[in-house]
Protein backbone atom coordinates (compact mmCIF):
# COMPACT_ATOMS: atom_id res chain seq x y z
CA UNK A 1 36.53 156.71 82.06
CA UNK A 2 37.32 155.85 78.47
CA UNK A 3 36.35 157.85 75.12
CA UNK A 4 34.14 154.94 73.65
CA UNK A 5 32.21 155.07 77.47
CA UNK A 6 31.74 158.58 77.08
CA UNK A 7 30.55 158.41 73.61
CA UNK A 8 27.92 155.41 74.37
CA UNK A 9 26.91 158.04 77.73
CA UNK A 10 26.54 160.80 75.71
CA UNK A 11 24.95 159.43 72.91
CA UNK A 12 22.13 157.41 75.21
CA UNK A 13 21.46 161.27 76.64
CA UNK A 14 20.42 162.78 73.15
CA UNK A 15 19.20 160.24 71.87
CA UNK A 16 16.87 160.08 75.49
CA UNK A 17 15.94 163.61 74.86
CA UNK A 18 15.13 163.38 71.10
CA UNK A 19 12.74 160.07 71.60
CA UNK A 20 11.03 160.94 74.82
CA UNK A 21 10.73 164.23 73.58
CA UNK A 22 8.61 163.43 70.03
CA UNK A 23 7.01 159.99 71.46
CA UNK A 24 5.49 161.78 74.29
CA UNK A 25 4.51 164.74 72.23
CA UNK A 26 2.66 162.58 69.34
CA UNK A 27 1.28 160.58 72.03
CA UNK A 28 -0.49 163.34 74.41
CA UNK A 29 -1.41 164.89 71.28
CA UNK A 30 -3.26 161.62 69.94
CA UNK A 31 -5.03 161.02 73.20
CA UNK A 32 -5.62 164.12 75.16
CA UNK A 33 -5.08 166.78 71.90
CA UNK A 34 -4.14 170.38 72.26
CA UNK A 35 -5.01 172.72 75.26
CA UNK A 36 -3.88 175.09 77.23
CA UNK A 37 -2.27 172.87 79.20
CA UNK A 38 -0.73 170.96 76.36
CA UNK A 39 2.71 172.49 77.17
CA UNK A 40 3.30 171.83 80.84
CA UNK A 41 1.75 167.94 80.38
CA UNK A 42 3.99 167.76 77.67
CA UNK A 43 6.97 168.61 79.73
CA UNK A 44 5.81 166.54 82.80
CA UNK A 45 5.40 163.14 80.59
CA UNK A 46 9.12 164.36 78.84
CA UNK A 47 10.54 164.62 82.18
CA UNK A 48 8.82 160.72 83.03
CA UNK A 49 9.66 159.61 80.03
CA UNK A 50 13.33 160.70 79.79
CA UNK A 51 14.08 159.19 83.38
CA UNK A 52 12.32 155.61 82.63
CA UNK A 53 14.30 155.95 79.25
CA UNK A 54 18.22 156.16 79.80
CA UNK A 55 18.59 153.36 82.62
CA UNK A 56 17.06 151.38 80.09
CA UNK A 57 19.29 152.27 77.01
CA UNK A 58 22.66 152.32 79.39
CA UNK A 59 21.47 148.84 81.08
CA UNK A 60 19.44 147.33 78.01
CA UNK A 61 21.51 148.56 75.25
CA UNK A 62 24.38 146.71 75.61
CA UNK A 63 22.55 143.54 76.03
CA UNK A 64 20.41 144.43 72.48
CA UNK A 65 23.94 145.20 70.83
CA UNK A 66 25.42 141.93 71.62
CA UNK A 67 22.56 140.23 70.66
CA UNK A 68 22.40 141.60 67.39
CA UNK A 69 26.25 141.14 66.73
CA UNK A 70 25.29 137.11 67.75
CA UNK A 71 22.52 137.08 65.21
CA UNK A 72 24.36 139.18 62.41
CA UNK A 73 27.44 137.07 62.51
């Protein structure tokens, strides 16, 4: 596997973590608010979130990319 694979892997990860992560937060927050059980419905729409998410930035992603290089150029 090439570096510049690795990096576009690795970078789709965090970057799945970081905007599942605050997009599910600020949304359960808007429409359910804070409870008790804020935490572990937090984690379970993360966890949904985050494996929707990177299949769509490793298969979509590329696709975007090119298409904005087209459009750019």
């Amino acid at each position: 596997m090439s570096m510049h694979l690795k990096r576009k892997i690795a970078f789709a990860l965090l970057m799945g973590v970081v905007t599942t992560g605050i997009i599910s937060f600020v949304l359960l927050a808007l429409n359910v608010g804070f409870s008790e059980e804020f935490a572990l419905k937090w984690l379970r729409s993360w966890v949904v979130g985050y494996v929707i998410v990177i299949p769509a930035i490793l298969l979509i992603g590329p696709w975007l990319q090119a298409l904005v290089e087209r459009v750019v150029q």
